[in-house]
Protein backbone atom coordinates (compact mmCIF):
# COMPACT_ATOMS: atom_id res chain seq x y z
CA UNK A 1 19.37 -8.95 39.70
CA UNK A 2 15.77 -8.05 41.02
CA UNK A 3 14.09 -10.36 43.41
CA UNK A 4 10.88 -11.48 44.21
CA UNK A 5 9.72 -7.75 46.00
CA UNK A 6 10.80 -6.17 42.23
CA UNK A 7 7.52 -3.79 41.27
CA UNK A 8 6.92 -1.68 38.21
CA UNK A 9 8.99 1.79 39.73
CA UNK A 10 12.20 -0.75 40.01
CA UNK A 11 11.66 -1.52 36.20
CA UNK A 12 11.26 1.84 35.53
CA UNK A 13 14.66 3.43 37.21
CA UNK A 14 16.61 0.45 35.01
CA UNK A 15 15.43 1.33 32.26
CA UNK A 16 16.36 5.10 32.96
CA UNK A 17 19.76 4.17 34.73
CA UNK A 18 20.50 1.80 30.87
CA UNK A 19 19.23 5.36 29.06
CA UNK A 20 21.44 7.33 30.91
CA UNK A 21 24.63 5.07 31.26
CA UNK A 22 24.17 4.45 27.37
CA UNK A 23 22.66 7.41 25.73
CA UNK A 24 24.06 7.98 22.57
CA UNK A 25 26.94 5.18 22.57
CA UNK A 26 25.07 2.82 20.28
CA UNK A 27 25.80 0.14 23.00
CA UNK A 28 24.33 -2.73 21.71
CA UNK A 29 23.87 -4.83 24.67
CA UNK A 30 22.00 -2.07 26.00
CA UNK A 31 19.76 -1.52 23.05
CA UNK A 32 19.13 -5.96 23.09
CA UNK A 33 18.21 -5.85 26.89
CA UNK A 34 15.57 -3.05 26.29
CA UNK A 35 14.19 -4.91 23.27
CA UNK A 36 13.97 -8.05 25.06
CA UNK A 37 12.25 -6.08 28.11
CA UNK A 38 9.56 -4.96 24.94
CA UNK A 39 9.47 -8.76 23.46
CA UNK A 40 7.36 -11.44 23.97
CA UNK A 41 8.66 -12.95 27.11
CA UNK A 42 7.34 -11.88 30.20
CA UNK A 43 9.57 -9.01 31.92
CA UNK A 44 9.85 -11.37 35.56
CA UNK A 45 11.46 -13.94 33.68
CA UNK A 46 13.90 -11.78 31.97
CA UNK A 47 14.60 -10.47 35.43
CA UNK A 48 15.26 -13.68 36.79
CA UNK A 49 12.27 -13.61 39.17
CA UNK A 50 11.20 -17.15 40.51
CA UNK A 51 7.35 -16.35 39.80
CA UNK A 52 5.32 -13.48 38.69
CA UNK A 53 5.26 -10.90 41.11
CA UNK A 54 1.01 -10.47 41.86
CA UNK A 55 -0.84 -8.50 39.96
CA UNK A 56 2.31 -6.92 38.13
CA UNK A 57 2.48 -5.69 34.43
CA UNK A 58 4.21 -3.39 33.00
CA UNK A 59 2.24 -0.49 31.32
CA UNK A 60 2.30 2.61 29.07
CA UNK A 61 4.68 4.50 31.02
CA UNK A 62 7.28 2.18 31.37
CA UNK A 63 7.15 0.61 27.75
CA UNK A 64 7.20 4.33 26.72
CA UNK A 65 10.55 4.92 29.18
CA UNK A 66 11.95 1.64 26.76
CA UNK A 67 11.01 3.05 23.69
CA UNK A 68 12.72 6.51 24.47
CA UNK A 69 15.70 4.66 25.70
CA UNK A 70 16.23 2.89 23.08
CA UNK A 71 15.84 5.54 20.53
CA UNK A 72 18.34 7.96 22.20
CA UNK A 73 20.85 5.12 22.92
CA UNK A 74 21.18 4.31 19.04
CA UNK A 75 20.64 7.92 17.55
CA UNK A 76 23.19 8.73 15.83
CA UNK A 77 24.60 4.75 15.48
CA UNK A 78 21.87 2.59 15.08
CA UNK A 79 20.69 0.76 12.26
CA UNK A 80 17.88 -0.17 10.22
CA UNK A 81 17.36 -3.33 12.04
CA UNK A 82 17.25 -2.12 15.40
CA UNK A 83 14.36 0.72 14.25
CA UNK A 84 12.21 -2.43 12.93
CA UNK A 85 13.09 -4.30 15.91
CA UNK A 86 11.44 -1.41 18.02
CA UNK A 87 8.34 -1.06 15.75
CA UNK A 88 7.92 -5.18 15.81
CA UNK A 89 8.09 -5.11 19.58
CA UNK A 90 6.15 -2.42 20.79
CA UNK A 91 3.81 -1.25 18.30
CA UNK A 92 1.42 -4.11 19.04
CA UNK A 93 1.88 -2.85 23.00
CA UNK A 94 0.56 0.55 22.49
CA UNK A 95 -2.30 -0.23 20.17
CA UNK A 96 -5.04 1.84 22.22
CA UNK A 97 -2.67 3.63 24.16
CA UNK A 98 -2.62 7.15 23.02
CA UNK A 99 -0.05 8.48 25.09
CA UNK A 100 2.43 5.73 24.66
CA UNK A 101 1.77 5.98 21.02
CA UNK A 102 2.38 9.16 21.13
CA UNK A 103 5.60 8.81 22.80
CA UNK A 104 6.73 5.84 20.19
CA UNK A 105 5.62 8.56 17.25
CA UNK A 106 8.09 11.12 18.92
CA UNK A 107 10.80 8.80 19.63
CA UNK A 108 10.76 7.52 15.85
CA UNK A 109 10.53 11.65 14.43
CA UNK A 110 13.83 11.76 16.69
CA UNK A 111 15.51 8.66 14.68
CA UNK A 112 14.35 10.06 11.32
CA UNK A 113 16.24 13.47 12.40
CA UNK A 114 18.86 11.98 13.35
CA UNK A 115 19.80 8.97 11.06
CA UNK A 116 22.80 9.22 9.78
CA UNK A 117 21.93 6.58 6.77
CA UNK A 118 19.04 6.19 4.33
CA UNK A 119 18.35 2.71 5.85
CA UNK A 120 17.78 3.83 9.29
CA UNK A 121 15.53 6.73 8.14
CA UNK A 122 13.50 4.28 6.41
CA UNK A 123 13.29 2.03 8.67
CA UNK A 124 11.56 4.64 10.77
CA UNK A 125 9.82 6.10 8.11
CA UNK A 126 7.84 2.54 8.15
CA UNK A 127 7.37 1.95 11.48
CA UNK A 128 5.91 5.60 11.62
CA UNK A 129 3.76 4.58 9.00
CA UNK A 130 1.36 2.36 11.39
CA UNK A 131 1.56 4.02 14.48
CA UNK A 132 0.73 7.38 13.59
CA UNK A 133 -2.57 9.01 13.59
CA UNK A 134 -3.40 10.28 9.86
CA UNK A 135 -3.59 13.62 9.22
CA UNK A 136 -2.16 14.48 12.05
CA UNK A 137 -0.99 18.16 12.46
CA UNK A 138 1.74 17.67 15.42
CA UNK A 139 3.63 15.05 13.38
CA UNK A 140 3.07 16.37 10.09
CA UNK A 141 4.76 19.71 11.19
CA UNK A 142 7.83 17.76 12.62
CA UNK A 143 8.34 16.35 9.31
CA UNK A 144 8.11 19.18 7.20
CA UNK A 145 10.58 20.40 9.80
CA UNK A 146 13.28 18.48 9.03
CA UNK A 147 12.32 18.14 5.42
CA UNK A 148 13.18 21.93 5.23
CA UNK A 149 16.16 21.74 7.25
CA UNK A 150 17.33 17.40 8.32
CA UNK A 151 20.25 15.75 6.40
CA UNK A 152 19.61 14.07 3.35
CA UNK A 153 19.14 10.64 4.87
CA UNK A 154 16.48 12.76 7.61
CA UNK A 155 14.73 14.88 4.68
CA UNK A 156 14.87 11.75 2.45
CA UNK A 157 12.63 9.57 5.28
CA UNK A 158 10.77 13.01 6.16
CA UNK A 159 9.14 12.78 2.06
CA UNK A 160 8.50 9.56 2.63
CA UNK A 161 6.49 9.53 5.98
CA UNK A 162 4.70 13.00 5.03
CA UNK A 163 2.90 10.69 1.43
CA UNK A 164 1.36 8.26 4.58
CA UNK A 165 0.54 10.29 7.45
CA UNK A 166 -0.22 13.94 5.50
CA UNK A 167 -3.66 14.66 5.15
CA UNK A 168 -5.01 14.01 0.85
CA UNK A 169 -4.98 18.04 -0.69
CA UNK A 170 -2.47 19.83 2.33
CA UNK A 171 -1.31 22.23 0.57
CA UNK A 172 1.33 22.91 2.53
CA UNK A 173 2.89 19.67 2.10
CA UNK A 174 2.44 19.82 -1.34
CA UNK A 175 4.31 23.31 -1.79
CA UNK A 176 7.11 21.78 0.57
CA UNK A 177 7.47 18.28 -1.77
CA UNK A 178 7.94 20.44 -5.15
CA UNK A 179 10.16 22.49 -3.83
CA UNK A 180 12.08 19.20 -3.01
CA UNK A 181 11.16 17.30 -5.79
CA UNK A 182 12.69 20.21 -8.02
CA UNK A 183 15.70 21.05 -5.98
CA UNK A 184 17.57 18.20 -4.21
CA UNK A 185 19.38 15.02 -4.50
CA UNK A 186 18.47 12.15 -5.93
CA UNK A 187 17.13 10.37 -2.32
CA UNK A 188 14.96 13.13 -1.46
CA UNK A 189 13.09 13.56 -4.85
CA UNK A 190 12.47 10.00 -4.53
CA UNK A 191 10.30 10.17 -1.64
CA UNK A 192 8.87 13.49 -2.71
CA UNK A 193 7.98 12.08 -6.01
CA UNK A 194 6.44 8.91 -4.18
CA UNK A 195 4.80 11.22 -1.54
CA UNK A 196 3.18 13.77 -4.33
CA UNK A 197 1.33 10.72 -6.06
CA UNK A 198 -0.13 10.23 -1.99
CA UNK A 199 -1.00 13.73 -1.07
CA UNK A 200 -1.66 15.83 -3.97
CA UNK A 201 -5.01 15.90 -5.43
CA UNK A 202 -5.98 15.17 -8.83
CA UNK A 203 -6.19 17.88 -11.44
CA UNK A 204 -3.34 19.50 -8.84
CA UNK A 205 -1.58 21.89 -11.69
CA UNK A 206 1.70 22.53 -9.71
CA UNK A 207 2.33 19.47 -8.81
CA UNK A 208 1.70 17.50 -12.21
CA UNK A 209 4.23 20.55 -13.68
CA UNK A 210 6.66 19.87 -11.12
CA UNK A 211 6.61 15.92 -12.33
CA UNK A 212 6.65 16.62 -16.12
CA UNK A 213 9.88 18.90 -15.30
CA UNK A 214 10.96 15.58 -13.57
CA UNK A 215 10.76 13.20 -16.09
CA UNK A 216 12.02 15.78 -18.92
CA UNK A 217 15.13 15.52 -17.01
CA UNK A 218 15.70 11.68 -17.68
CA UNK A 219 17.90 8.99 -16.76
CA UNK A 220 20.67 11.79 -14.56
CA UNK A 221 18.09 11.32 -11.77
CA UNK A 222 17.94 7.50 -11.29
CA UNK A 223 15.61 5.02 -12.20
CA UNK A 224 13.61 5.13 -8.72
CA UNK A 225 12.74 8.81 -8.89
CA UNK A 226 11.86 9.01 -12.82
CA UNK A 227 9.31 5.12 -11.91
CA UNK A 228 7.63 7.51 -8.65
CA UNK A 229 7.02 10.51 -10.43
CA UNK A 230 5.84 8.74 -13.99
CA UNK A 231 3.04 6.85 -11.49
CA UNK A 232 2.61 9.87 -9.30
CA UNK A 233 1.96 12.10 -12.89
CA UNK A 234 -0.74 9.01 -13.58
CA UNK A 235 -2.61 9.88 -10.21
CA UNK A 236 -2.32 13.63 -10.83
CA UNK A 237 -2.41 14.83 -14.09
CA UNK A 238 -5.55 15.58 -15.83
CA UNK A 239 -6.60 13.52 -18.80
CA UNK A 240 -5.86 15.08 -22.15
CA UNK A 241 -2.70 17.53 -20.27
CA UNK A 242 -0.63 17.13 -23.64
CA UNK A 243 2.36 17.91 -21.61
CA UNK A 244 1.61 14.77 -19.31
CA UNK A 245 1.24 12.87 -22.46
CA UNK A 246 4.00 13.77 -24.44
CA UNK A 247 6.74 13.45 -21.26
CA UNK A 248 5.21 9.72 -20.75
CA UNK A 249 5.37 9.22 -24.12
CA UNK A 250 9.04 9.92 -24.29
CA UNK A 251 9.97 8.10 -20.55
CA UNK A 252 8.12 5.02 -22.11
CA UNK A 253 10.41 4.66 -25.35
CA UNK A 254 13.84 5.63 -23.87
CA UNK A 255 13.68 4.00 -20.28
CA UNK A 256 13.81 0.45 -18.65
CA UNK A 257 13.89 -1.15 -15.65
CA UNK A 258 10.35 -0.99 -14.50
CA UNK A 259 10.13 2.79 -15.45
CA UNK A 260 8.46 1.60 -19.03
CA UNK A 261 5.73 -0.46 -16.92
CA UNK A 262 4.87 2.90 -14.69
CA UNK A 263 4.57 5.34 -17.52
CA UNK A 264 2.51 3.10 -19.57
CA UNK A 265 0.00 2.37 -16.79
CA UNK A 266 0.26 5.77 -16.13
CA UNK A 267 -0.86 6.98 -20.05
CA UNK A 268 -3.94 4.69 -19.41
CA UNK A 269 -5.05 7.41 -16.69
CA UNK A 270 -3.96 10.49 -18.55
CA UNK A 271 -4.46 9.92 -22.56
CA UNK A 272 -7.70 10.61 -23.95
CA UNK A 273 -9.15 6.98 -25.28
CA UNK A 274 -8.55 6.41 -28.80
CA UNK A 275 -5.26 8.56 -29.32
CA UNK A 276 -3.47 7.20 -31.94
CA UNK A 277 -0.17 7.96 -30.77
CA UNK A 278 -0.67 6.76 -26.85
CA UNK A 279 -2.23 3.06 -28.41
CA UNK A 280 0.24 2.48 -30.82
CA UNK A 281 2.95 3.14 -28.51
CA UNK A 282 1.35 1.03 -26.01
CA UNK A 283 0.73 -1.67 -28.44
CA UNK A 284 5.05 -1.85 -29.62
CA UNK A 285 5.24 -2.02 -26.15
CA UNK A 286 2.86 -4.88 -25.61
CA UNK A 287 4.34 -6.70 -28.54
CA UNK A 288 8.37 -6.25 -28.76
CA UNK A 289 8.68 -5.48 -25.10
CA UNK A 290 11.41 -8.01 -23.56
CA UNK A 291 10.34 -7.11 -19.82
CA UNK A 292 6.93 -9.13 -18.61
CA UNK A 293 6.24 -6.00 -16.31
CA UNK A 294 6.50 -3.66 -19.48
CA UNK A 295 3.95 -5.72 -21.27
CA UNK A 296 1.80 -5.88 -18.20
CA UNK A 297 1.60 -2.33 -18.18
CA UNK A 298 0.93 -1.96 -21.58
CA UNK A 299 -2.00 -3.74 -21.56
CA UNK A 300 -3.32 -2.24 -18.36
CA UNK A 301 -3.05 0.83 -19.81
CA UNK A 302 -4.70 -0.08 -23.01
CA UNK A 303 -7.62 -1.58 -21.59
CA UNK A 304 -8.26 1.34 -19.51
CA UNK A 305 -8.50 3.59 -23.05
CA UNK A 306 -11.20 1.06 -24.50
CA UNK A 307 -8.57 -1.15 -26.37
CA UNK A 308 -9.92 -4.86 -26.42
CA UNK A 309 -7.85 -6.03 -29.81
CA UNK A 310 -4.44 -4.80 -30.23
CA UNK A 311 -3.68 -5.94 -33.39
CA UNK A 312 -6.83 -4.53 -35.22
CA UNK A 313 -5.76 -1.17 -32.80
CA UNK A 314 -2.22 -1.16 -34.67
CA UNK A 315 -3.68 -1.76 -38.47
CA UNK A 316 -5.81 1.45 -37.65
């Protein structure tokens, strides 16, 4: 228990002593008294001081020691909630403190490495999301790192993070999310799918290939990957590529679950307005459709290709 003469180095050797006692054991009274060090109430009281030692906070460094800590003591055991717990607690903290930051956006690359579970590595993924810079070549690099070489659960939160913090047209990244999109499990072409409709430009020829292939290959991949790469293809794809058309055509009368509503929006980017085909299929949809969110789509999509009257659209 500190006392009243307890300054900012004592805080700072705890915290190490916890990281080094605890490092990766998962201990979860360790990981709690770090996050409550990093919460809202003020550190002296947690310490048991009787009042606030004078002119004592604790800074960058010594949030950053936490963060670290905490991170190594739960890699490889800690879960999705303890990740969200350190991006609730501290991100506000280091808001204008680049070197902290820059220590939290390390820290959270090392969970996403090292998680074990898609949940963690998404719950990294997010926290990542707001703390680092965008476009930023130092963290985009670590994450096409372990997108090339991580565990699925690691490459899988890699795609993810590289659609929010990748700068719009890298090529790179785009070369590095086909090859993923086209050649791995069903968790990592989800986020590469989600991640191409982020970073690839529009008109981008390999990429909207790499989706068509996608969707051709139907339901075998899972609903989540075929809804990301049907809106990614409405982001990327040109309007008039036949091949777009056709493949959304298809997705939209064999699919469900939200899938229908993502490939019809996305035909409202990609058909030319007034093809017959795209509005009539759009209009069944509109009309016979048993899912709200297929109809919503549907019309979206029809009112972006000049269609103000569906039923005089169907008669012609």
């Amino acid at each position: 228990m500190c006392n009243a003469g307890c300054d900012i180095p004592s805080f700072d050797a705890g915290i190490k002593a916890i990281h080094v006692l605890a490092q990766g054991t998962g201990d979860g009274s360790a990981i709690s008294a770090l996050l409550a060090f990093l919460g809202c109430r003020p550190y002296w009281q947690l310490a048991g001081l009787v009042e606030r030692p004078q002119g004592r906070i604790y800074g960058p460094t010594t949030c950053r020691l936490a963060v670290d800590a905490i991170c190594e003591i739960a890699v490889p055991n800690c879960d999705g909630q303890v990740v969200r717990a350190v991006g609730e607690r501290v991100t506000h903290s280091l808001r204008g403190t680049s070197s902290a930051a820059s220590a939290l956006v390390g820290a959270l690359l090392h969970v996403i490495e090292g998680a074990a579970d898609q949940r963690t590595a998404a719950a990294a993924a997010a926290v990542l999301r707001h703390v680092a810079p965008p476009g930023g070549e130092a963290t985009t690099a670590a994450l096409l790192r372990i997108l090339a070489r991580g565990k699925d659960a690691a490459r899988a939160g890699a795609a993810v993070c590289l659609g929010w913090t990748s700068r719009s047209g890298d090529g790179e990244v785009v070369a590095a999310l086909v090859r993923a999109l086209l050649g791995d499990g069903g968790v990592v072409r989800e986020g590469a799918a989600q991640s191409l409709g982020e970073v690839a430009l529009p008109g981008d020829a390999v990429a909207a290939t790499a989706l068509v292939k996608t969707l051709r290959s139907g339901r075998v991949l899972g609903t989540r990957v075929l809804k990301f790469a049907a809106a990614a293809l409405g982001r990327i794809a040109v309007r008039g590529d036949e091949a777009a058309v056709a493949v959304l055509l298809q997705v939209l009368s064999q699919t469900s679950f939200g899938i229908d509503r993502c490939a019809a929006e996305a035909l409202g980017h990609v058909a030319f307005e007034h093809d017959a085909r795209v509005i009539e299929a759009l209009v069944d949809v509109l009309q016979t459709a048993d899912s709200v969110e297929a109809r919503l789509g549907a019309a979206v999509a029809l009112r972006n290709l000049g269609v103000r009257e569906c039923k005089r659209a169907r008669r012609e």
